[in-house]
PDB file of N, CA and C in Angstrom:
ATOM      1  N   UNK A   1      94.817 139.637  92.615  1.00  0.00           N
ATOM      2  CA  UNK A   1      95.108 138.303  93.088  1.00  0.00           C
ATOM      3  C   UNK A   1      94.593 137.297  92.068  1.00  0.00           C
ATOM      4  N   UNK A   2      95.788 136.480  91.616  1.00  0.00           N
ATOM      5  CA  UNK A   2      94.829 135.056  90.487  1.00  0.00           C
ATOM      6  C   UNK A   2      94.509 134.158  91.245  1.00  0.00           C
ATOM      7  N   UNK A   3      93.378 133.577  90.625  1.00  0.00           N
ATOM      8  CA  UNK A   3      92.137 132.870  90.633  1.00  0.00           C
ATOM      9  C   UNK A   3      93.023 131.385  90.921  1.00  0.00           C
ATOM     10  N   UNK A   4      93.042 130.711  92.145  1.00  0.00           N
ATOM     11  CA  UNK A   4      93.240 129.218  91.859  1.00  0.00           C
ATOM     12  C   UNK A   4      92.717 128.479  90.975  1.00  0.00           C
ATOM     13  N   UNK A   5      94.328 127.482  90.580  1.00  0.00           N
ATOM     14  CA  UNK A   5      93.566 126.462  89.552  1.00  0.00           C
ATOM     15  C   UNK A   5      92.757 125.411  89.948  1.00  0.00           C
ATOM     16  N   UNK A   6      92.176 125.031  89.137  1.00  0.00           N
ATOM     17  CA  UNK A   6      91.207 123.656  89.698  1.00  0.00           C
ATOM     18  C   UNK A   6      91.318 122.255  88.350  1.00  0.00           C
ATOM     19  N   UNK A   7      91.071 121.306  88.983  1.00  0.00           N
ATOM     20  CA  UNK A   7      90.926 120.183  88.202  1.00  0.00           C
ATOM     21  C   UNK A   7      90.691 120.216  86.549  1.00  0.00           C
ATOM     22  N   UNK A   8      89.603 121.351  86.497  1.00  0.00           N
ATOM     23  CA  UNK A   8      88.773 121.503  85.350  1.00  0.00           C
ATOM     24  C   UNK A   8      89.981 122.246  84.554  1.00  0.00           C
ATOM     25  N   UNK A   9      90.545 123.318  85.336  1.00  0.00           N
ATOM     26  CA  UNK A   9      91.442 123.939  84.155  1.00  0.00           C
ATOM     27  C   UNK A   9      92.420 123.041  84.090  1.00  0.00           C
ATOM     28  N   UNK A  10      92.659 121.991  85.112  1.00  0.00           N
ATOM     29  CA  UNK A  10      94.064 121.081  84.111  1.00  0.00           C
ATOM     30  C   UNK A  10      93.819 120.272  83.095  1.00  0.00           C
ATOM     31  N   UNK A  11      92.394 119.858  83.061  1.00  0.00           N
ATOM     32  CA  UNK A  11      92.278 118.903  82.006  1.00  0.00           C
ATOM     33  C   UNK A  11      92.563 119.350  80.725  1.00  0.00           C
ATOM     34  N   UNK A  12      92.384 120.254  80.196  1.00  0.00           N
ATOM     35  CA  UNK A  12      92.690 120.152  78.885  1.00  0.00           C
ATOM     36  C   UNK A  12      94.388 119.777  78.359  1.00  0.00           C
ATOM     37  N   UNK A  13      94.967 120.227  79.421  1.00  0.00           N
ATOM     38  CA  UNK A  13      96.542 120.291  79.788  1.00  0.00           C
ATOM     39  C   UNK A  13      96.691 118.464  79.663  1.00  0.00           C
ATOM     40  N   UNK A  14      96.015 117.845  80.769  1.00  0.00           N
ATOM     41  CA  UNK A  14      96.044 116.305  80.898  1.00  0.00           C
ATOM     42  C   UNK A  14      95.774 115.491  79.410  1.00  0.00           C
ATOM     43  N   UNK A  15      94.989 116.029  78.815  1.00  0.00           N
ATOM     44  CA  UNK A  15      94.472 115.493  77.478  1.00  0.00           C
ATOM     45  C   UNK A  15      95.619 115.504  76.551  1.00  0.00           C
ATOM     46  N   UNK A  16      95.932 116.477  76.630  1.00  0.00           N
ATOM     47  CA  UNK A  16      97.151 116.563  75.262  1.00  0.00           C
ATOM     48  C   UNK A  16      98.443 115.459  75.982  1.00  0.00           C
ATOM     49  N   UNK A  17      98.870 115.648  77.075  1.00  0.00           N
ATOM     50  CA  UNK A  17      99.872 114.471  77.564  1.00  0.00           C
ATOM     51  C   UNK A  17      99.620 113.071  76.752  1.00  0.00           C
ATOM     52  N   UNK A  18     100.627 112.185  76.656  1.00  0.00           N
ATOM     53  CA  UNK A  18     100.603 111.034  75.938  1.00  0.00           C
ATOM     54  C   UNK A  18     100.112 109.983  77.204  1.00  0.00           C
ATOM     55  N   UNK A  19      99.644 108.691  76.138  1.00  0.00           N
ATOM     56  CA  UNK A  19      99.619 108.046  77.887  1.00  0.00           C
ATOM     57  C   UNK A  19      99.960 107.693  78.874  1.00  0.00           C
ATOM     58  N   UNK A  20     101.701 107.570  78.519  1.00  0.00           N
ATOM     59  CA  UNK A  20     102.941 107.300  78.790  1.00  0.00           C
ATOM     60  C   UNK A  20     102.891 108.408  80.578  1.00  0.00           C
ATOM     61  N   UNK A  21     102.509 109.500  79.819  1.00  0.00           N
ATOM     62  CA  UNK A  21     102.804 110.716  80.557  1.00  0.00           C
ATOM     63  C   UNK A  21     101.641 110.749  81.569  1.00  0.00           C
ATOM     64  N   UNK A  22     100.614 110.544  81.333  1.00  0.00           N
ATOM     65  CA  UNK A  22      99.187 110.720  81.651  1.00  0.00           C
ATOM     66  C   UNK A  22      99.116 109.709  83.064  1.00  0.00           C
ATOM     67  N   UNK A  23      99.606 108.403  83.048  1.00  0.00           N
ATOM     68  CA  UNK A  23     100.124 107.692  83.757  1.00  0.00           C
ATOM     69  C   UNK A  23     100.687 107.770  85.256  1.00  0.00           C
ATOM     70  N   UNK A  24     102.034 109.011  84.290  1.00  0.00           N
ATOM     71  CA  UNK A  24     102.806 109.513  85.191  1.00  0.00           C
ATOM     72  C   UNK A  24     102.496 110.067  86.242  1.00  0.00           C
ATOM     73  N   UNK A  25     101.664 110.776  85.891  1.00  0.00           N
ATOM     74  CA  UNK A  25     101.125 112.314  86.694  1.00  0.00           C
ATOM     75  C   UNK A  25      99.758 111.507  87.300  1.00  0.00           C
ATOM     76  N   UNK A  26      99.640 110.381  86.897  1.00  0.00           N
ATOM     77  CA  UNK A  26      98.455 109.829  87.982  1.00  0.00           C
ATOM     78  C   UNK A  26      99.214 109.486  88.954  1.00  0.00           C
ATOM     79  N   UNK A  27     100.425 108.515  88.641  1.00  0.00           N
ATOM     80  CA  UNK A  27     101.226 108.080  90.138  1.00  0.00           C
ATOM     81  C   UNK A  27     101.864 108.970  90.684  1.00  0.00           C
ATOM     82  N   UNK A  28     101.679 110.313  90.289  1.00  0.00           N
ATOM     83  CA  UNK A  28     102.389 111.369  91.156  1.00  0.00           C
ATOM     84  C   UNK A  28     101.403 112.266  91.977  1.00  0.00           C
ATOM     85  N   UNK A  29     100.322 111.830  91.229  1.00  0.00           N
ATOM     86  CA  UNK A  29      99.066 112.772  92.440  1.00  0.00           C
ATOM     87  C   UNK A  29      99.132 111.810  93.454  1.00  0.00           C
ATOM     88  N   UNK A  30      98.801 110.326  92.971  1.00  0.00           N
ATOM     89  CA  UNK A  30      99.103 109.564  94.024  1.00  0.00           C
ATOM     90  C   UNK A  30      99.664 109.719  95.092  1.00  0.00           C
ATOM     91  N   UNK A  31     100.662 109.538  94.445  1.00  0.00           N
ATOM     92  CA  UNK A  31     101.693 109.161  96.317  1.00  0.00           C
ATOM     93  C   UNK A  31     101.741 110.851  96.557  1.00  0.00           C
ATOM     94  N   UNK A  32     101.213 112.067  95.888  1.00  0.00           N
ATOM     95  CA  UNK A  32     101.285 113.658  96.617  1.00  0.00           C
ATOM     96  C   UNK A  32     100.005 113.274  97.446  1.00  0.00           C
ATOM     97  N   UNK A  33      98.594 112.448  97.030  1.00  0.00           N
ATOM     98  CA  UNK A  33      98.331 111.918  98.369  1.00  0.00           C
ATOM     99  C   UNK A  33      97.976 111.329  99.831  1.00  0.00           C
ATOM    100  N   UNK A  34      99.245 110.459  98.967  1.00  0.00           N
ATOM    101  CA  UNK A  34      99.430 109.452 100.091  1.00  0.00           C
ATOM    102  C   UNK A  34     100.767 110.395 101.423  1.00  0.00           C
ATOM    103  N   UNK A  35     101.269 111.192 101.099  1.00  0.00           N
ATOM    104  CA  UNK A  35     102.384 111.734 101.126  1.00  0.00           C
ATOM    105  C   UNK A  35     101.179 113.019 102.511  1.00  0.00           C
ATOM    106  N   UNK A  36     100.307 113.408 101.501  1.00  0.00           N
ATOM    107  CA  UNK A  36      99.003 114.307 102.332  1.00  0.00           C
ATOM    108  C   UNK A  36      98.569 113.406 103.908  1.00  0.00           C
ATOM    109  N   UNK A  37      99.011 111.944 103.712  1.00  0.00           N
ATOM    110  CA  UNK A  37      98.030 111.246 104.935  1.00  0.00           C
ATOM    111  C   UNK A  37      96.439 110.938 104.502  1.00  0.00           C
ATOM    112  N   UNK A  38      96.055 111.015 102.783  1.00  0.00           N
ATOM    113  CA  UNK A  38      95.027 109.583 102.808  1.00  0.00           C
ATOM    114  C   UNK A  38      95.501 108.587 102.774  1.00  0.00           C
ATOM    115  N   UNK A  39      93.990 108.179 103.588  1.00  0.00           N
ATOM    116  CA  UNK A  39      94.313 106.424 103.742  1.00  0.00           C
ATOM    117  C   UNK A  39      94.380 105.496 102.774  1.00  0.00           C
ATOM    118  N   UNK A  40      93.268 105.770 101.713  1.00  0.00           N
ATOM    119  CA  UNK A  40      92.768 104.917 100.596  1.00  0.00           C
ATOM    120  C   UNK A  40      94.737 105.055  99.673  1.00  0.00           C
ATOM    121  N   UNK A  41      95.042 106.693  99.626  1.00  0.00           N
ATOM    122  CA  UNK A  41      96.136 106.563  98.252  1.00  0.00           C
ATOM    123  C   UNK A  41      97.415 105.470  99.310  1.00  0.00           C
ATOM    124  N   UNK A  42      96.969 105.971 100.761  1.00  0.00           N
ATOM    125  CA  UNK A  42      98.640 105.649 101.510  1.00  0.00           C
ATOM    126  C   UNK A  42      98.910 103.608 100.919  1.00  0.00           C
ATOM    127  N   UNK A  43      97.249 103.566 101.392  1.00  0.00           N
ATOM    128  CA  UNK A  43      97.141 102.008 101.385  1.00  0.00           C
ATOM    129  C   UNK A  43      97.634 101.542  99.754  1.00  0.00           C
ATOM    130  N   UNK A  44      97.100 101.693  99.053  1.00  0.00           N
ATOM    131  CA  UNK A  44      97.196 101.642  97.344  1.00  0.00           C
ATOM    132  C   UNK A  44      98.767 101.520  96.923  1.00  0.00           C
ATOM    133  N   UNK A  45      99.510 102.593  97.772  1.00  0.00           N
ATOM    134  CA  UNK A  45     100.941 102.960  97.310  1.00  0.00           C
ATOM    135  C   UNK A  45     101.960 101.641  97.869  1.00  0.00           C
ATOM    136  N   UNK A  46     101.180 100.817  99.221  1.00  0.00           N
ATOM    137  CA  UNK A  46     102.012  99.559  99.932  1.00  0.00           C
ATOM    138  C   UNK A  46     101.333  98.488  98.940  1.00  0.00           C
ATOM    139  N   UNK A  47     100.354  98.260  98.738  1.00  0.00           N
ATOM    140  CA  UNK A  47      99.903  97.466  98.375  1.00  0.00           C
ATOM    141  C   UNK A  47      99.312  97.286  96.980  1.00  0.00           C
ATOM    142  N   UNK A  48      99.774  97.783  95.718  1.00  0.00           N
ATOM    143  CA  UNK A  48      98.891  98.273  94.785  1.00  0.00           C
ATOM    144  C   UNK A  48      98.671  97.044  93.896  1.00  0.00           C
ATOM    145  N   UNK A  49      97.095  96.784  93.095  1.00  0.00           N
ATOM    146  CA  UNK A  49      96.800  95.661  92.669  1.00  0.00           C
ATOM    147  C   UNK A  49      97.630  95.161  91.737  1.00  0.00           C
ATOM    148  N   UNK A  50      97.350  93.248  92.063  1.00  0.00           N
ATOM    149  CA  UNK A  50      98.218  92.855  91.098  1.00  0.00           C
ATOM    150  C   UNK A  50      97.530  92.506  89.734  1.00  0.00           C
ATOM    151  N   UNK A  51      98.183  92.233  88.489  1.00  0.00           N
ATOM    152  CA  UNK A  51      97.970  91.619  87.556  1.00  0.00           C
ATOM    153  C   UNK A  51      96.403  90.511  87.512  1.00  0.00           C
ATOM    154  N   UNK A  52      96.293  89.967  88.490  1.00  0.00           N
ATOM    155  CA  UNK A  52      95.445  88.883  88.353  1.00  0.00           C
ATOM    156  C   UNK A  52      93.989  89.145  89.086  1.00  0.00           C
ATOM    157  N   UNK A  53      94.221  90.325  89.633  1.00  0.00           N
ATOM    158  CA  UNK A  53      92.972  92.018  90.097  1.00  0.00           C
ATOM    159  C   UNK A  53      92.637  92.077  88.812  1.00  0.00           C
ATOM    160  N   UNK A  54      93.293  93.073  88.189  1.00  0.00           N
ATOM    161  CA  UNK A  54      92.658  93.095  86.911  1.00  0.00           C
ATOM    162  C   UNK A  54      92.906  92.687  85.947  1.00  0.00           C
ATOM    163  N   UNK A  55      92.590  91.609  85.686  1.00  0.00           N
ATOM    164  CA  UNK A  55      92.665  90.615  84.826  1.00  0.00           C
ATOM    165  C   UNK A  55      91.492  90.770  83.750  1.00  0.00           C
ATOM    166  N   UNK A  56      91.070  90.189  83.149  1.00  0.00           N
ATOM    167  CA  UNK A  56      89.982  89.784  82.243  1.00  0.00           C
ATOM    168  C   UNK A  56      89.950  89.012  81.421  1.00  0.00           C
ATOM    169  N   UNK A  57      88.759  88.095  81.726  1.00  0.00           N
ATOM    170  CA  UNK A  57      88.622  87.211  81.461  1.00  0.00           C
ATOM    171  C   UNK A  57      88.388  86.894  80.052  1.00  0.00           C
ATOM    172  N   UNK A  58      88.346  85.447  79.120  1.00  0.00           N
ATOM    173  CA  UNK A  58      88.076  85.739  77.978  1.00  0.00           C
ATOM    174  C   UNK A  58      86.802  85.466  77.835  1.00  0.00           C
ATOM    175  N   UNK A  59      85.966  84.199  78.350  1.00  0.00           N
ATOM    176  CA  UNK A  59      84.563  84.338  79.075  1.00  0.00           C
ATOM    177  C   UNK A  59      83.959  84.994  79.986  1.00  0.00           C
ATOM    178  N   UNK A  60      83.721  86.728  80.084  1.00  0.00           N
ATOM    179  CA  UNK A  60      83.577  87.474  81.360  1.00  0.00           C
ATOM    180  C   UNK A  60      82.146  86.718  81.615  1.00  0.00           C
ATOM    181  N   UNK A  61      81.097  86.739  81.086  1.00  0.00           N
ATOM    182  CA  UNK A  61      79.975  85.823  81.363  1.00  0.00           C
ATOM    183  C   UNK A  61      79.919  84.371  81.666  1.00  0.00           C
ATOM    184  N   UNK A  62      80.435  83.782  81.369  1.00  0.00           N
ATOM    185  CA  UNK A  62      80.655  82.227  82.055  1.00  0.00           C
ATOM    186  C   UNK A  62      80.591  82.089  83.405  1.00  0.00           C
ATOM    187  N   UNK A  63      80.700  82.725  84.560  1.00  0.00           N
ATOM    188  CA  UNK A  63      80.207  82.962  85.995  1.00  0.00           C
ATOM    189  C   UNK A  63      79.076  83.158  86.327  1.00  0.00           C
ATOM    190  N   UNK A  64      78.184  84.046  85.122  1.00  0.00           N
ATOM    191  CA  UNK A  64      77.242  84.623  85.380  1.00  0.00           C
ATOM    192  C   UNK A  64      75.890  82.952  84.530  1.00  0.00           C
ATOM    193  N   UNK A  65      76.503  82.319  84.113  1.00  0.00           N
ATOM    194  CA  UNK A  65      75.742  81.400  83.600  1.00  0.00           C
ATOM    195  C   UNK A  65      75.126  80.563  84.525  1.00  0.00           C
ATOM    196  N   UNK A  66      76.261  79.931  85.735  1.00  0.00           N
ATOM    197  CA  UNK A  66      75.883  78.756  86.695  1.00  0.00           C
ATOM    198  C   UNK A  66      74.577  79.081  87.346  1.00  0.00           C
ATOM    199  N   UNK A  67      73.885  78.006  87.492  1.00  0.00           N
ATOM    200  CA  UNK A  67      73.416  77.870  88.637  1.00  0.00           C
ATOM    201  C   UNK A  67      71.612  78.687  87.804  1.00  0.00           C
ATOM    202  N   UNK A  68      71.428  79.145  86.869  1.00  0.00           N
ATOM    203  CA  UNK A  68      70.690  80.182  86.403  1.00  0.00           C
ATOM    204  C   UNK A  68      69.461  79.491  85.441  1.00  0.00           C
ATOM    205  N   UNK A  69      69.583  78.371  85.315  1.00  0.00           N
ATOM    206  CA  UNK A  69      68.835  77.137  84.319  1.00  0.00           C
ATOM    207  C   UNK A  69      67.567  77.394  84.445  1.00  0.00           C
ATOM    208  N   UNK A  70      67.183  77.345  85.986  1.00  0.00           N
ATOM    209  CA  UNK A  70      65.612  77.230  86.279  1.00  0.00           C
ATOM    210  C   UNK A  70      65.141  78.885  86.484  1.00  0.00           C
ATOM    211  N   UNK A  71      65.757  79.808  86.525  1.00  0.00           N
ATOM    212  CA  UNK A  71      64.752  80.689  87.104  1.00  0.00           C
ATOM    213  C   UNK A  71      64.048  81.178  85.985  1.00  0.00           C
ATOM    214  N   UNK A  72      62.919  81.796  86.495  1.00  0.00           N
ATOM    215  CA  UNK A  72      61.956  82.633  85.522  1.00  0.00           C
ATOM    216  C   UNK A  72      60.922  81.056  85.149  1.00  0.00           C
ATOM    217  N   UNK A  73      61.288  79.938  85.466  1.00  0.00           N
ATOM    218  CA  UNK A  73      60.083  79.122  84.503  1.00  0.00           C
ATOM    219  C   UNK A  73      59.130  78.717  86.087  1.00  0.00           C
ATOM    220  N   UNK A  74      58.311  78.766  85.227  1.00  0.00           N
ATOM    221  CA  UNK A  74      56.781  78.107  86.606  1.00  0.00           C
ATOM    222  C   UNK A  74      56.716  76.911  86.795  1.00  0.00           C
ATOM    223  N   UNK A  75      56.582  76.536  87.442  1.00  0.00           N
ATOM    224  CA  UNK A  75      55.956  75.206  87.982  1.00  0.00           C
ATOM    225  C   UNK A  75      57.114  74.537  89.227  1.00  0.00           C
TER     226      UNK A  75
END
């Protein structure tokens, strides 16, 4: 009887794919599943983030500046 595959033996398989491809086979585990009845992939597959989710910023620190003037000094 052979040995089920597991994650570990596909990767090397996943690596050589282009990213094009690599992509692919992410949105196809995906919706295999969302297709299974998880919640997290089912939800992801109606609703999947937009553009302005992941975005990035060209100041990612500029948020982290406000408000930050006084701490650390005494008095």
């Amino acid at each position: 009887m052979s040995k089920p595959l597991t994650a570990d033996d596909l990767l090397p398989l996943v690596a050589q794919l282009d990213p094009q491809q690599q992509l692919r086979l992410a949105k196809l585990a995906l919706r295999a599943a969302a297709l299974r009845g998880d919640g997290d992939a089912a939800r992801y597959l109606a609703a999947p983030p937009t553009d302005e989710e992941l975005g990035n910023d060209d100041d990612g620190l500029s948020w982290d500046a406000d408000g930050w003037e006084g701490v650390g000094e005494k008095g």
